[in-house]
C-alpha atoms as a PDB file:
ATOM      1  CA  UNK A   1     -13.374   3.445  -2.175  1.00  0.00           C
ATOM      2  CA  UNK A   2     -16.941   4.553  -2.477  1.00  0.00           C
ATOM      3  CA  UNK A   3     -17.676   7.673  -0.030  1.00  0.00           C
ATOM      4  CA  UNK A   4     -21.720   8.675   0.926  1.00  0.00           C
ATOM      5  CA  UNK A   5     -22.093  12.342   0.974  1.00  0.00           C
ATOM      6  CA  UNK A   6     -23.985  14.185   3.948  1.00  0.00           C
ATOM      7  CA  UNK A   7     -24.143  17.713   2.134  1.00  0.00           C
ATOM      8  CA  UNK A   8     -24.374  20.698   4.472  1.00  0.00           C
ATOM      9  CA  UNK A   9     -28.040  21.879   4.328  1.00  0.00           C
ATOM     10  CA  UNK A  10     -29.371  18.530   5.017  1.00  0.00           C
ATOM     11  CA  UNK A  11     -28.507  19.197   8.489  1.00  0.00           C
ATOM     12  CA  UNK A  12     -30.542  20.109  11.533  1.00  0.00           C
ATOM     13  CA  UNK A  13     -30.483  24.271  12.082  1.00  0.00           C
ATOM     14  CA  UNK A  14     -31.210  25.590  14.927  1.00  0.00           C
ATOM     15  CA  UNK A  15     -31.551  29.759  15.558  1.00  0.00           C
ATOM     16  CA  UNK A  16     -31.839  30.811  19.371  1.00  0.00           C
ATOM     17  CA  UNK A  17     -30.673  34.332  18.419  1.00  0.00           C
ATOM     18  CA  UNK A  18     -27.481  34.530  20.317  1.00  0.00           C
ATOM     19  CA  UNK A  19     -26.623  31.183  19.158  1.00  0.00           C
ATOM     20  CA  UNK A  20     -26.783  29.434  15.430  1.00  0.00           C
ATOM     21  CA  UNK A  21     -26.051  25.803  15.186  1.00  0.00           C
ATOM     22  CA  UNK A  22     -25.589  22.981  12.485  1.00  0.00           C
ATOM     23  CA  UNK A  23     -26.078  19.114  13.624  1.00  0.00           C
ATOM     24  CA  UNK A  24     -24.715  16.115  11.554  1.00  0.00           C
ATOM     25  CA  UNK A  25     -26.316  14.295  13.943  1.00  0.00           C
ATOM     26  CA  UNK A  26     -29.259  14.068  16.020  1.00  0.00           C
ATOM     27  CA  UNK A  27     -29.335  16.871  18.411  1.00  0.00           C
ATOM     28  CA  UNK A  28     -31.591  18.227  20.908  1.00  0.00           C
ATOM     29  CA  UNK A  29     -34.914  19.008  19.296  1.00  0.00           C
ATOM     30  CA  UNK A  30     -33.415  17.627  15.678  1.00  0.00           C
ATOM     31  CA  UNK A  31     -33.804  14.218  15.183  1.00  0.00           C
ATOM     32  CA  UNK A  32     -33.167  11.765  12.554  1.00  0.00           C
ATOM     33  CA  UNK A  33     -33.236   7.944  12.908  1.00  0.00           C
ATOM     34  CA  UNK A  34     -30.746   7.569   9.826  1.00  0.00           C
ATOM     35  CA  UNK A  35     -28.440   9.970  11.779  1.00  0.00           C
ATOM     36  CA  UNK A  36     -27.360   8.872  14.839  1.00  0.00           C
ATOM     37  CA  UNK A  37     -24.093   8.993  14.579  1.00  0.00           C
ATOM     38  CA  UNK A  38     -20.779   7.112  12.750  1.00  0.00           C
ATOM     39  CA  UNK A  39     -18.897   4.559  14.889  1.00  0.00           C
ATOM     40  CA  UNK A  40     -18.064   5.926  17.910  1.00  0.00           C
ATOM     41  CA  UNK A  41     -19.293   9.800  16.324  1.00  0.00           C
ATOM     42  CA  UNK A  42     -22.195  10.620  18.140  1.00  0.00           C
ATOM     43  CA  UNK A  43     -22.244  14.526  17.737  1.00  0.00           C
ATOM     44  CA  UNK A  44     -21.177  16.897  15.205  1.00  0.00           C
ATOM     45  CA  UNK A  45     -22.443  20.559  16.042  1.00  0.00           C
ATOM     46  CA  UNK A  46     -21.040  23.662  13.591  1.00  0.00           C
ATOM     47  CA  UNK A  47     -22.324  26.829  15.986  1.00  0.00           C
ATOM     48  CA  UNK A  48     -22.242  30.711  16.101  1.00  0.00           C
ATOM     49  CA  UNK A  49     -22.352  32.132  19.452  1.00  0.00           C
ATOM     50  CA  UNK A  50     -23.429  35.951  19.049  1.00  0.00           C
ATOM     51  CA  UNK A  51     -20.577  38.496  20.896  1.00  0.00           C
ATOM     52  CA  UNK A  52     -20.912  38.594  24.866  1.00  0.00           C
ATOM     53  CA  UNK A  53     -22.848  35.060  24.949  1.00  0.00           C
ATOM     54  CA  UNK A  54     -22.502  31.643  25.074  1.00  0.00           C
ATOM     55  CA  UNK A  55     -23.408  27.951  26.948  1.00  0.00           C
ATOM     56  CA  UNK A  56     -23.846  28.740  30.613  1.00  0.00           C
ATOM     57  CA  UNK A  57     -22.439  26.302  33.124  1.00  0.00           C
ATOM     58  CA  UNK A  58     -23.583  22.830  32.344  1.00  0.00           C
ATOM     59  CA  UNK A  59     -22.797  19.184  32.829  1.00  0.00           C
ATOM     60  CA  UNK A  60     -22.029  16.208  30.755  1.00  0.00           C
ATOM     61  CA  UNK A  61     -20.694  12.457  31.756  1.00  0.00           C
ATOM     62  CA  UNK A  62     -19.490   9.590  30.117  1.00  0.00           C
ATOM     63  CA  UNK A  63     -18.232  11.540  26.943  1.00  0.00           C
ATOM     64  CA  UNK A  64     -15.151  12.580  24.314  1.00  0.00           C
ATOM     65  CA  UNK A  65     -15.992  16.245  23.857  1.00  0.00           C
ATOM     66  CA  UNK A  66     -13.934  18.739  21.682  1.00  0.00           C
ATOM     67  CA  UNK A  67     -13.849  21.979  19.960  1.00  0.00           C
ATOM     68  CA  UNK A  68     -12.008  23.383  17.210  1.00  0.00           C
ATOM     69  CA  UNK A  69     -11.993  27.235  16.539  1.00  0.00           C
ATOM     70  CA  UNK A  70     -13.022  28.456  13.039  1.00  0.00           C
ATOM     71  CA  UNK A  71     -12.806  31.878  14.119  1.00  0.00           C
ATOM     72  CA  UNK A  72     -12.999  34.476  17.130  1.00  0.00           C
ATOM     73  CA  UNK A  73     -12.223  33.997  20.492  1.00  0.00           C
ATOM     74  CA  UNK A  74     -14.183  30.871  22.886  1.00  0.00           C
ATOM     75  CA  UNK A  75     -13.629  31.122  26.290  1.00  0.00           C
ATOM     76  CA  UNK A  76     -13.733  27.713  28.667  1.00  0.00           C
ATOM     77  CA  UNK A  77     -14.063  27.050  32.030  1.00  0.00           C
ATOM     78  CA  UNK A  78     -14.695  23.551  33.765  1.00  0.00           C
ATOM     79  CA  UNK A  79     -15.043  22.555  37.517  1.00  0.00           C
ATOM     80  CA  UNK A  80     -11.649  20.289  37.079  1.00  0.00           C
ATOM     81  CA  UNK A  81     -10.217  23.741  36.890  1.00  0.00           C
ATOM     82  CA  UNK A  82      -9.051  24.702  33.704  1.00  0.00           C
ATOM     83  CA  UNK A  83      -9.841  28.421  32.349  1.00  0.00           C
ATOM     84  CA  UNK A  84      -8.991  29.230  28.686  1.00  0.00           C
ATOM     85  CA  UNK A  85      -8.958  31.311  25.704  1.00  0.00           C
ATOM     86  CA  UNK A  86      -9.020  29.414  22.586  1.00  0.00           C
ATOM     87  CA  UNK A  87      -7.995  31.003  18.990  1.00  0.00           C
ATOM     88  CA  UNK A  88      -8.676  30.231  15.839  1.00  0.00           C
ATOM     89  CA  UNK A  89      -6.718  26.980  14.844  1.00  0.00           C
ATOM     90  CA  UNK A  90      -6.865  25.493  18.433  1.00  0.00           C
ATOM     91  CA  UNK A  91      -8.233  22.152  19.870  1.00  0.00           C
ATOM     92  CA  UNK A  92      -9.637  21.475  23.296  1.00  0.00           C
ATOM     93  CA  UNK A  93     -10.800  18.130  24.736  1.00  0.00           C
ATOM     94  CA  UNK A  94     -12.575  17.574  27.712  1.00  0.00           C
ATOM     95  CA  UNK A  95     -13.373  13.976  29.182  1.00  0.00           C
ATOM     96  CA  UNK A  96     -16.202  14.439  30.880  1.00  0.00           C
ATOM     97  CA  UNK A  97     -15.967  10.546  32.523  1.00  0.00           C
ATOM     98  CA  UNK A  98     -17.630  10.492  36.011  1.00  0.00           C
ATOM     99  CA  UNK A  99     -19.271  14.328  35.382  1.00  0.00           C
ATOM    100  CA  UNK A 100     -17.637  17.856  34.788  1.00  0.00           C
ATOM    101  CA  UNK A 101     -19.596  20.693  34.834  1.00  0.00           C
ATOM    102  CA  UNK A 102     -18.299  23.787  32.004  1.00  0.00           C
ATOM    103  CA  UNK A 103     -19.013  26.756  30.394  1.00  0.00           C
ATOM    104  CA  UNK A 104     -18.136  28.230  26.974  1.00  0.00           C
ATOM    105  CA  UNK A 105     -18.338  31.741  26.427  1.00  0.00           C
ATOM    106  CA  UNK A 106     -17.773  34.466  23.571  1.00  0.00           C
ATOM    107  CA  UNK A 107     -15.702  37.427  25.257  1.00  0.00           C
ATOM    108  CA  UNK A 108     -15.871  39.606  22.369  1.00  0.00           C
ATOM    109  CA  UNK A 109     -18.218  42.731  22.505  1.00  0.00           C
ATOM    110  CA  UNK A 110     -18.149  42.457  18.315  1.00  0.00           C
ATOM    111  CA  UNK A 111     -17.268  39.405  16.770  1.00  0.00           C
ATOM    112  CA  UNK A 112     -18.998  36.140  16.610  1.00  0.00           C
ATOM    113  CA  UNK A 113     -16.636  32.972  17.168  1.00  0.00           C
ATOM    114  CA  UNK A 114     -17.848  30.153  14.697  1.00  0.00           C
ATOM    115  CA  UNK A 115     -16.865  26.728  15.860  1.00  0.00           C
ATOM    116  CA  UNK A 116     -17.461  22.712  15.582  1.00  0.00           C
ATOM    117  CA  UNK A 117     -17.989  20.576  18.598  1.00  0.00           C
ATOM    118  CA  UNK A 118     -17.514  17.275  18.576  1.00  0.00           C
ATOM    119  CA  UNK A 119     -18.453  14.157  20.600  1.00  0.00           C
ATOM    120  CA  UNK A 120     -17.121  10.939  20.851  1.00  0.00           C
ATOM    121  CA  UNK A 121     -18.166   8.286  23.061  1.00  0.00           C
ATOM    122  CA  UNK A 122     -15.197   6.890  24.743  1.00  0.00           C
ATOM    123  CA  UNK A 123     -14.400   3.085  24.739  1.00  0.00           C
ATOM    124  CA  UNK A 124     -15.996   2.689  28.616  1.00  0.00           C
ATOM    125  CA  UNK A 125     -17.711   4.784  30.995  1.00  0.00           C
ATOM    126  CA  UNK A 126     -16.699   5.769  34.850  1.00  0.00           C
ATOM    127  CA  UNK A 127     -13.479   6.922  33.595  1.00  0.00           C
ATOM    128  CA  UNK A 128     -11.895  10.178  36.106  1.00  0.00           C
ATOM    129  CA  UNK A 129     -12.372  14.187  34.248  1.00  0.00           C
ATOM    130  CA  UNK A 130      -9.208  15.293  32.097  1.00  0.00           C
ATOM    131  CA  UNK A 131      -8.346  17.880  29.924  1.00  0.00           C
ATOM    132  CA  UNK A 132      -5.974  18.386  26.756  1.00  0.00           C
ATOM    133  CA  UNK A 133      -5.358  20.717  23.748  1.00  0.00           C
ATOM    134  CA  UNK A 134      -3.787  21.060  20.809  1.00  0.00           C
ATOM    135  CA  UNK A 135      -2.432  24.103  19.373  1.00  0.00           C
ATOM    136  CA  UNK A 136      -0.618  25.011  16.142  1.00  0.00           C
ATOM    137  CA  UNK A 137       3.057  25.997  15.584  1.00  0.00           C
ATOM    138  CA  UNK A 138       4.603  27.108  12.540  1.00  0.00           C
ATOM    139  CA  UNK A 139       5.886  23.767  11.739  1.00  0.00           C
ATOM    140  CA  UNK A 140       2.507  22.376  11.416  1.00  0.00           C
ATOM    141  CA  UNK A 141       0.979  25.408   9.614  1.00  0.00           C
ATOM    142  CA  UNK A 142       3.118  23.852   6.772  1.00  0.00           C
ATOM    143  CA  UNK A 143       1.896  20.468   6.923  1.00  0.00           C
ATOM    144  CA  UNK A 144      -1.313  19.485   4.800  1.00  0.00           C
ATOM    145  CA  UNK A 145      -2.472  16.868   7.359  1.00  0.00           C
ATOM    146  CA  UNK A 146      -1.175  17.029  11.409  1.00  0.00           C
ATOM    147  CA  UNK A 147      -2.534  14.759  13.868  1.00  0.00           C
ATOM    148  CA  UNK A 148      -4.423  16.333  16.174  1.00  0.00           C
ATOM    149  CA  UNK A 149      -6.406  13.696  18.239  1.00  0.00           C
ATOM    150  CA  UNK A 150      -5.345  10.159  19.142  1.00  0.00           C
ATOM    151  CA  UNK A 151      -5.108   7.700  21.653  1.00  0.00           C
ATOM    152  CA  UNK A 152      -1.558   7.538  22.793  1.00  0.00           C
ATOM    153  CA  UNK A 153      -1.028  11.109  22.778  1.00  0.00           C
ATOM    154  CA  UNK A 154       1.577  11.055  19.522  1.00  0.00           C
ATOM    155  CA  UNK A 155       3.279  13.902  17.621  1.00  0.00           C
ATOM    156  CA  UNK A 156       2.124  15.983  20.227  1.00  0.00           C
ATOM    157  CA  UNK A 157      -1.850  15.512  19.803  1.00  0.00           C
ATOM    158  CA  UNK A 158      -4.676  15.578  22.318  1.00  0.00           C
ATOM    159  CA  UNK A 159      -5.578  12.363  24.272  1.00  0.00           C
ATOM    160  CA  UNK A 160      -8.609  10.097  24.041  1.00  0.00           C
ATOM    161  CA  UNK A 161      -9.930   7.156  25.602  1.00  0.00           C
ATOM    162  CA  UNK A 162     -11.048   5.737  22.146  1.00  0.00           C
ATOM    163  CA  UNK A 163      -9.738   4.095  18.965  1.00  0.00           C
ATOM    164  CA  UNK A 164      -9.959   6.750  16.599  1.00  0.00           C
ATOM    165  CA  UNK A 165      -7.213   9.585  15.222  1.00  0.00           C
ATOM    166  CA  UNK A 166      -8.485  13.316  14.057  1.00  0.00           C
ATOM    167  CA  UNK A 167      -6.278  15.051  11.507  1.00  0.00           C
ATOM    168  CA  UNK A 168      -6.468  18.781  10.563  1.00  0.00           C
ATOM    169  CA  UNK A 169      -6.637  19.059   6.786  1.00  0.00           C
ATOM    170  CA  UNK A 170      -4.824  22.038   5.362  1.00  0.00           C
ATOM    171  CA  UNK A 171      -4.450  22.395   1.703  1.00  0.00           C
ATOM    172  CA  UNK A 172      -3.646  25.412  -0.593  1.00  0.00           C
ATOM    173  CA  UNK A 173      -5.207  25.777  -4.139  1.00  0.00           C
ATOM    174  CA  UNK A 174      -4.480  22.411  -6.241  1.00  0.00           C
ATOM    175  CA  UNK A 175      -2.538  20.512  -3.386  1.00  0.00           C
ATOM    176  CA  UNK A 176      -3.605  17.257  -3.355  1.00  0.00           C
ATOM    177  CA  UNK A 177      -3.861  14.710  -0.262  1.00  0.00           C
ATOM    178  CA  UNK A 178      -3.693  10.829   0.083  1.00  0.00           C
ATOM    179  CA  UNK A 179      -4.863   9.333   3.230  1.00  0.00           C
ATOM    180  CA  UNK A 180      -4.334   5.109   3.348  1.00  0.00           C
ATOM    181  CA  UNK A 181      -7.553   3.946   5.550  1.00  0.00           C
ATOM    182  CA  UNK A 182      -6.612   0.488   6.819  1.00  0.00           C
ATOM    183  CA  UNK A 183      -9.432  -2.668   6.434  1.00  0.00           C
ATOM    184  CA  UNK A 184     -11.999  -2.497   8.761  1.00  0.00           C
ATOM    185  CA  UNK A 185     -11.341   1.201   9.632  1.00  0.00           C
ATOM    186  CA  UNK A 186     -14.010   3.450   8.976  1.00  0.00           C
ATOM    187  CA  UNK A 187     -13.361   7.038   8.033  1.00  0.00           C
ATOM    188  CA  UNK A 188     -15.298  10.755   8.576  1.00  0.00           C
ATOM    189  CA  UNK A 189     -14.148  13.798   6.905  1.00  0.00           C
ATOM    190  CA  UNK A 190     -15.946  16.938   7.811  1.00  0.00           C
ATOM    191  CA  UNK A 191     -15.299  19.825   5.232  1.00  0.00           C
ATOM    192  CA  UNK A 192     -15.025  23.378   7.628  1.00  0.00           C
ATOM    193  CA  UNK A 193     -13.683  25.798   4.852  1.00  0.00           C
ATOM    194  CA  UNK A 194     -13.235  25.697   0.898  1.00  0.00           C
ATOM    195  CA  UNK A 195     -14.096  23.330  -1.363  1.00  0.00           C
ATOM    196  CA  UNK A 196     -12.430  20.114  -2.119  1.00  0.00           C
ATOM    197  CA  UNK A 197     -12.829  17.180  -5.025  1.00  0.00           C
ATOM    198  CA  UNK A 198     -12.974  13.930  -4.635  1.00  0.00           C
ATOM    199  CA  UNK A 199     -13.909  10.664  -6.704  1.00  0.00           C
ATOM    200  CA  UNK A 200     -17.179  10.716  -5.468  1.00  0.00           C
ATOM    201  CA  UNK A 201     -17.873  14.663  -5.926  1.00  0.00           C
ATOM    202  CA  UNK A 202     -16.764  18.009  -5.011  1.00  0.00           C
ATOM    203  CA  UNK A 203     -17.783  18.415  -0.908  1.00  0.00           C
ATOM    204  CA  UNK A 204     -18.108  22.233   0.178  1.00  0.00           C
ATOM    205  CA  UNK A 205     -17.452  23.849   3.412  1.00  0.00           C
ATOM    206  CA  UNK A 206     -20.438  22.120   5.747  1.00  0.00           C
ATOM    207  CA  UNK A 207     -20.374  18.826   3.816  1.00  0.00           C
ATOM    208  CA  UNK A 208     -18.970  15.612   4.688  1.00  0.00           C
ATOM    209  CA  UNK A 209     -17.923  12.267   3.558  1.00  0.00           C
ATOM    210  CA  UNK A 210     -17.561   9.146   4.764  1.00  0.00           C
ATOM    211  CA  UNK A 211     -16.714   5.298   4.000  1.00  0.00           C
ATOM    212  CA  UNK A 212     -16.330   1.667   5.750  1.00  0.00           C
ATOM    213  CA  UNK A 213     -14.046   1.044   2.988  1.00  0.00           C
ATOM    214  CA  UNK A 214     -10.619   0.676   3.106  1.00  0.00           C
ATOM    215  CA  UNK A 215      -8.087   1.624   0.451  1.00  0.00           C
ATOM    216  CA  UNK A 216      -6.928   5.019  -0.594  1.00  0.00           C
ATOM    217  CA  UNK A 217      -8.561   8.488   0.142  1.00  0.00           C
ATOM    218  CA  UNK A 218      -8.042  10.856  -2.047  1.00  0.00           C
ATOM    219  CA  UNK A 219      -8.489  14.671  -2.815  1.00  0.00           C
ATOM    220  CA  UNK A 220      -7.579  17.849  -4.409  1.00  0.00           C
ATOM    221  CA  UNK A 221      -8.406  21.452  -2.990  1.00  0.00           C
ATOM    222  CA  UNK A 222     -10.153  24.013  -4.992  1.00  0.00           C
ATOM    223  CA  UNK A 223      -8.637  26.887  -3.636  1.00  0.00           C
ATOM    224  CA  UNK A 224      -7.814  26.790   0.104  1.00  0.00           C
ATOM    225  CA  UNK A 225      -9.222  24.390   2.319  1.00  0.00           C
ATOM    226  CA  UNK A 226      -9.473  23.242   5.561  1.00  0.00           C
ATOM    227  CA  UNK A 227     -11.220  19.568   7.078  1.00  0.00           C
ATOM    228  CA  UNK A 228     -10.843  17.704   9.993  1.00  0.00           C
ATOM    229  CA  UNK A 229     -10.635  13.544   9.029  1.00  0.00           C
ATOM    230  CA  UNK A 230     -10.929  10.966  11.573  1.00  0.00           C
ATOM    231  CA  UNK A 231      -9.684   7.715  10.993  1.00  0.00           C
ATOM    232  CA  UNK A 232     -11.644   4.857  13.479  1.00  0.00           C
ATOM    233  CA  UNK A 233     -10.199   1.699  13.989  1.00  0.00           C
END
């Protein structure tokens, strides 16, 4: 399996002051005609909202969109009426379908909350607003790879309206992991914490790998580390 590396600091940076952001992808005033996106992967932002700011109401259509919290606090609210705090560990998803307008906010007066949002394009348009998460228990704090995302809803993950399945990667210092990507599967695995090796070199937090390849993925964490893989069919 041969993996192409997209290392952190080749990605887009933005600095508005109250907010930081990384994009894999092109991105508002970043843009990049060899990055456009992977399959269905059309947005991969890593951001730092400053304490006491964040996105003001907005709206988005026709899209997959989801969060995961690195750390600190993000607080959501969307016009299908769902209000949330989200912790570190937790996934939201919001189908935006025929239009939702939201908001994401940092309620802390002193910490920053770092996390990655994520778009996916969903397999048609005109579908009706919905909302999921996933959140953590202790039973899969213990496993090294949980499925978080799918499209059927299974083992308790987040629905999708498209092909593809989003793991959280945990691993602990010299745990290894093996992931089997079927033929004509295509596979993204975005690095958020640690340091990990693979055949193809040692990805730090920020970097990513991917493949059209099938076979065998695998990797061994340098100390502890933490990834989200999707898996597109």
């Amino acid at each position: 399996m041969k993996l192409k590396i997209r290392r952190s600091e080749e990605r887009g940076y933005a600095d508005h002051g109250w907010l930081r952001s990384r994009h894999t992808f092109s991105f508002a005033d970043y843009y990049d005609p060899a990055q456009m996106g992977f399959r269905s992967l059309r947005v991969i932002n890593e951001d730092h909202i400053a304490p006491g700011a964040g996105f003001p109401t907005h709206p988005h259509r026709d899209m997959e969109i989801f969060s995961y919290i690195v750390s600190g606090v993000l607080e959501h609210s969307d016009s299908i009426g769902n209000r949330r705090q989200l912790m570190p560990g937790q996934i939201q998803l919001m189908r935006a379908g025929t239009g939702v307008t939201h908001s994401e906010f940092n309620p802390s007066p002193a910490e920053q909350v770092h996390l990655l949002q994520i778009w996916i394009q969903p397999r048609k348009s005109g579908l009706a607003p919905a909302y999921t998460e996933w959140v953590p228990s202790l039973e899969t704090e213990r496993s090294g790879k949980v499925l978080v995302i799918s499209p059927d809803g299974g083992e308790g993950s987040a629905l999708i309206e498209q092909d593809v399945r989003v793991y959280l990667v945990r691993l602990r210092d010299g745990e290894t992991l093996v992931h089997d990507l079927a033929e004509g599967h295509g596979m993204w695995v975005q690095l958020v914490k640690g340091a990990i090796q693979t055949k193809s070199g040692r990805l730090e937090a920020g970097d990513a790998a991917s493949t059209e390849d099938g076979g065998l993925f695998e990797t061994s964490a340098s100390g502890e580390a933490e990834a989200l893989l999707f898996d597109f069919a």
